[in-house]
Every structure is written in structure tokens, then in C-alpha cells.
C-alpha atoms as a PDB file:
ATOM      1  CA  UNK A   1     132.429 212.473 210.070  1.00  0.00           C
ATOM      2  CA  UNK A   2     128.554 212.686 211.434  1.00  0.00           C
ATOM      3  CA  UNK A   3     127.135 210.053 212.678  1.00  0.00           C
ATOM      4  CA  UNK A   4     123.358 208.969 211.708  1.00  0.00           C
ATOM      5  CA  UNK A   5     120.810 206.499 213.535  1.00  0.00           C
ATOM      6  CA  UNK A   6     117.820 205.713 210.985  1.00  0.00           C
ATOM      7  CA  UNK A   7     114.573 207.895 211.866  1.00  0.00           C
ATOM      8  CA  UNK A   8     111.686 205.458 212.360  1.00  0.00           C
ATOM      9  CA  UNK A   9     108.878 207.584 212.201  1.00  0.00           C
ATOM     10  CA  UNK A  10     110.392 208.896 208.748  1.00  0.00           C
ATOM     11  CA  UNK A  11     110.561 204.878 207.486  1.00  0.00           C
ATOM     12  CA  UNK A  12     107.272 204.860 208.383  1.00  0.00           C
ATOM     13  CA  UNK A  13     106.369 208.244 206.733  1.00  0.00           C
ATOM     14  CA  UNK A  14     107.714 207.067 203.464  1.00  0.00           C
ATOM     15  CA  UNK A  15     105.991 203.959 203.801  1.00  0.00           C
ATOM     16  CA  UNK A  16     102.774 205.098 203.867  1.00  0.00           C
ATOM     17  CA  UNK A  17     103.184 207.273 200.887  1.00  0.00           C
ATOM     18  CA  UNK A  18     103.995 204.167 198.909  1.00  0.00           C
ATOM     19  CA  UNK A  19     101.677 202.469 200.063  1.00  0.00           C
ATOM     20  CA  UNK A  20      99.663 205.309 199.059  1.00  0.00           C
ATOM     21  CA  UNK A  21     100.965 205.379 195.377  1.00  0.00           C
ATOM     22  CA  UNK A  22     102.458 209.255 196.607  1.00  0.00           C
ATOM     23  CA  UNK A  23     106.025 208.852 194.688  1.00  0.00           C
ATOM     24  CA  UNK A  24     107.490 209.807 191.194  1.00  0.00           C
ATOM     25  CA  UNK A  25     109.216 207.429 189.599  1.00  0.00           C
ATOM     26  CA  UNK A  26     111.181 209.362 186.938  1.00  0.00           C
ATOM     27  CA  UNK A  27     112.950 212.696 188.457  1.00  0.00           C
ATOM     28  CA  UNK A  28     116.078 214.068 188.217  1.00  0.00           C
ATOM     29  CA  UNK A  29     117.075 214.494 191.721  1.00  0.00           C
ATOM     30  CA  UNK A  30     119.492 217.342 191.651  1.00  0.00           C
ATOM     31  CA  UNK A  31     116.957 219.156 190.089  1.00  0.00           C
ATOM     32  CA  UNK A  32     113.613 218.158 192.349  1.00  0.00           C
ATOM     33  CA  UNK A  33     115.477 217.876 195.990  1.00  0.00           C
ATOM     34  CA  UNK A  34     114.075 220.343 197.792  1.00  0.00           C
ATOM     35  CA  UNK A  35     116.489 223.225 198.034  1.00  0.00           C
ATOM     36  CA  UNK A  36     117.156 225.693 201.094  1.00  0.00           C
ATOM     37  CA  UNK A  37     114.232 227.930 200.447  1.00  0.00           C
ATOM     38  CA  UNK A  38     112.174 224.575 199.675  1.00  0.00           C
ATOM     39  CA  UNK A  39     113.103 223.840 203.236  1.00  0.00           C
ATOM     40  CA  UNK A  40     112.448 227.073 204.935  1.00  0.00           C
ATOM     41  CA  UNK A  41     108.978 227.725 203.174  1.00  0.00           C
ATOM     42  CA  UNK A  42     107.935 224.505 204.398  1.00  0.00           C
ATOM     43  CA  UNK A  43     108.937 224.868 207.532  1.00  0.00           C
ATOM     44  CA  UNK A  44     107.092 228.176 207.924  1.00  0.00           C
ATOM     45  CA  UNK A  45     103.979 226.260 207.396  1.00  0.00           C
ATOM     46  CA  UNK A  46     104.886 222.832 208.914  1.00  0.00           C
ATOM     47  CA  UNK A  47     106.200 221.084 212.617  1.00  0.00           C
ATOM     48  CA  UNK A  48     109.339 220.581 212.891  1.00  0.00           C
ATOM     49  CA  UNK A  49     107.977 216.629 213.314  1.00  0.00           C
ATOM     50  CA  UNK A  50     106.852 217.159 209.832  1.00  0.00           C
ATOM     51  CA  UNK A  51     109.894 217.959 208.258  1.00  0.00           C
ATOM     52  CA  UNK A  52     112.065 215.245 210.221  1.00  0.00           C
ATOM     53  CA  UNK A  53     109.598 212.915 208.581  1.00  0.00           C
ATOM     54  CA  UNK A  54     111.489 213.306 204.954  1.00  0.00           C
ATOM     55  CA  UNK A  55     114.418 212.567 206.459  1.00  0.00           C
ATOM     56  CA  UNK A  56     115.966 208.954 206.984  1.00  0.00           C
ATOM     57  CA  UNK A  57     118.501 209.724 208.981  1.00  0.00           C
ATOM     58  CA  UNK A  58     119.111 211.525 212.572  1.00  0.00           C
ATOM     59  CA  UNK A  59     122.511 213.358 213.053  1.00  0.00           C
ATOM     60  CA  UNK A  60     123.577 211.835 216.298  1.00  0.00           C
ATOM     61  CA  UNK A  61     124.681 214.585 218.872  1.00  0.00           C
ATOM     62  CA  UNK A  62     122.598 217.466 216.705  1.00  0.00           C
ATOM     63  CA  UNK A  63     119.893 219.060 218.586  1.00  0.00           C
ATOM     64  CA  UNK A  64     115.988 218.461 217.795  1.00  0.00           C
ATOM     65  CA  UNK A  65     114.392 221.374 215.747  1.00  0.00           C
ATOM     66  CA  UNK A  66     117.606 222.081 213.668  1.00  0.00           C
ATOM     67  CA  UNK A  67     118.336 221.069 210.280  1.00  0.00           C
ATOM     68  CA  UNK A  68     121.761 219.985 211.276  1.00  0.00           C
ATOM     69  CA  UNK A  69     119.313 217.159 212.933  1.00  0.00           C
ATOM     70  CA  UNK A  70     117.429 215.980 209.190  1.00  0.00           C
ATOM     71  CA  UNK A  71     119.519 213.875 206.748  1.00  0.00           C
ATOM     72  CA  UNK A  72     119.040 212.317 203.731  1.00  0.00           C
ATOM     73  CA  UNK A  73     115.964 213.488 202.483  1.00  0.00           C
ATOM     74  CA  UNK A  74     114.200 211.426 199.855  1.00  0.00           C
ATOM     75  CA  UNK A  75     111.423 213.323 198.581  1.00  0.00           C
ATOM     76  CA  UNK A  76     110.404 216.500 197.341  1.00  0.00           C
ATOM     77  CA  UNK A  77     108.277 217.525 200.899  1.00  0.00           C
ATOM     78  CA  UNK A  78     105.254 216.450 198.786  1.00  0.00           C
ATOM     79  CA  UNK A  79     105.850 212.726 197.403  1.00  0.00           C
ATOM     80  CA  UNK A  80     108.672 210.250 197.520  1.00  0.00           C
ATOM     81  CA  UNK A  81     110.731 209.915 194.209  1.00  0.00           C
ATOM     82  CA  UNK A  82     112.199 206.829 193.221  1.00  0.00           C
ATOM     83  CA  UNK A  83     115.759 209.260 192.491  1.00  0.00           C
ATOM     84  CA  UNK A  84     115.358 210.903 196.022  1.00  0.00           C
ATOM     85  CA  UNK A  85     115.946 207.161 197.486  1.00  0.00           C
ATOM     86  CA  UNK A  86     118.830 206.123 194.887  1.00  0.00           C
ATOM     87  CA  UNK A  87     120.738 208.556 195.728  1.00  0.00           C
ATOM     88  CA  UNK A  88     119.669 207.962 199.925  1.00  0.00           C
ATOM     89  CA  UNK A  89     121.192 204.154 199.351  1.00  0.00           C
ATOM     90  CA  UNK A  90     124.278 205.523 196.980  1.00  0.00           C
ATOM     91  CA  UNK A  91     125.301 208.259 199.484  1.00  0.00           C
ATOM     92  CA  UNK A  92     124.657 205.894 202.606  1.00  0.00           C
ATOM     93  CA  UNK A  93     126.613 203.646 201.434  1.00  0.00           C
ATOM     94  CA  UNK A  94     129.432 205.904 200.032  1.00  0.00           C
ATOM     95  CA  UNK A  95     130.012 207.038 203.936  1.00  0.00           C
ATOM     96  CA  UNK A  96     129.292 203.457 205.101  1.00  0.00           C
ATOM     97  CA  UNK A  97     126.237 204.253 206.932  1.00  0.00           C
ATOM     98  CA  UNK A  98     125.104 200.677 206.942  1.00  0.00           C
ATOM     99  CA  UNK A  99     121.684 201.211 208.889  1.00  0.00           C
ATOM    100  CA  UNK A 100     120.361 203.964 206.806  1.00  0.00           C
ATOM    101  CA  UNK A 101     121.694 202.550 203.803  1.00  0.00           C
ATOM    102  CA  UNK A 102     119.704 199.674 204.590  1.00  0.00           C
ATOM    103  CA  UNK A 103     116.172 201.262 205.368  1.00  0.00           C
ATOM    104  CA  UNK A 104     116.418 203.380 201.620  1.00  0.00           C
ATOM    105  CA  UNK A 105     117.378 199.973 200.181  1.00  0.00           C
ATOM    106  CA  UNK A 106     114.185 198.874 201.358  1.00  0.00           C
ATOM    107  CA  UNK A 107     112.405 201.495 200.801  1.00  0.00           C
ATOM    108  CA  UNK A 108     113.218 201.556 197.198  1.00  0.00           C
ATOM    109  CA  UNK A 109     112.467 197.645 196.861  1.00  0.00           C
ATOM    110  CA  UNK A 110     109.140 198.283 198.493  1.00  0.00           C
ATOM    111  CA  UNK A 111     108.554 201.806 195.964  1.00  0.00           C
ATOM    112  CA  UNK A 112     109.396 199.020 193.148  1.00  0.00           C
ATOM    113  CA  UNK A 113     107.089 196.262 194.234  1.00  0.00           C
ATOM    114  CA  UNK A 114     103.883 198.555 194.049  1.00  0.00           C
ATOM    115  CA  UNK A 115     105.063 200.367 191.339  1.00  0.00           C
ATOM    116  CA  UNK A 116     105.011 196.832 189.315  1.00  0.00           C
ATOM    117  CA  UNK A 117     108.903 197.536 188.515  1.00  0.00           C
ATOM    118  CA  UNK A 118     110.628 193.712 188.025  1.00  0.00           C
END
């Protein structure tokens, strides 16, 4: 099984889109995760930087400027949704990633405290 480390500057990505009131709060993730050709197409016109920056977690032992490097995306390339870091903290924690399990946890709380959710 992969192992992840927790990508900072992608924390800090998402936090400033909160912070930023850049999230959707009701999506169906399977159906707004961005796909392959999501991926690609935004990579065509995007760093490599800017694409690890959707992702929460680093494959540990995958090279830089591969998607085998990105994991656990929680937004649609555009804006964080609410789903996209759900199912980061359900899927983390289903493969016992603590640490990045952790970071979408707080994440989420943090989504939830500006979006006025109780």
C-alpha cells in the first residue's frame, strides 16, 4: 500500500480558498471530481505546482511532476467542495492515513466555520 506525507503548500492552498468563500457546499462528488481529461486539460494550461496544490497528499517514493505524486484531491481545480473533503477524511481514514486524514478533518471544520454550518 502507498504511502502519503500531507502536502503543506496544498493545506495552505485550500485554506485560502476558504478563507476566500471559493468552495461549494452541496456537490455530488463522484460526479464533480475532476476526471482524467479534467486533469490533463488543466495541466496543459497550469504548473505542475499548481496542480499538486489540489492535492492533500504526496505519494512517498513517486517522482515530482507525475500524477502518481498528487493524492486526494478535494476540489474541482476551480473551488473546494465541502464533498471533495468528506470523502478526503472517509478515504484517509479507510487506509489509516492518520496525517492526511487529519489535515481534511480540519479543513472541513474550518470550510464549516465560515460557511456558518453548526
Amino acid at each position: 500500500m502507498a504511502t502519503y506525507e500531507v502536502n503543506k503548500d496544498a493545506v495552505a492552498h485550500a485554506r485560502r480558498l476558504i478563507d476566500g468563500r471559493q468552495y461549494v457546499l452541496d456537490s455530488d462528488w463522484g460526479d464533480v471530481q475532476p476526471d482524467a481529461e479534467a486533469q490533463n486539460a488543466y495541466l496543459e494550461k497550469h504548473s505542475w505546482d499548481d496542480y499538486a496544490a489540489w492535492h492533500l497528499g504526496l505519494t512517498e517514493g513517486a517522482n515530482d511532476g507525475t500524477k502518481a505524486r498528487y493524492a486526494f484531491v478535494y476540489g474541482d481545480l476551480r473551488r473546494v467542495h465541502r464533498s471533495g473533503l468528506i470523502a478526503c477524511v472517509y478515504r484517509a481514514a479507510e487506509w489509516r492515513h492518520k496525517q492526511v486524514e487529519l489535515a481534511a478533518h480540519d479543513l472541513l471544520q474550518r470550510l464549516d466555520k465560515v460557511a456558518g454550518i453548526d
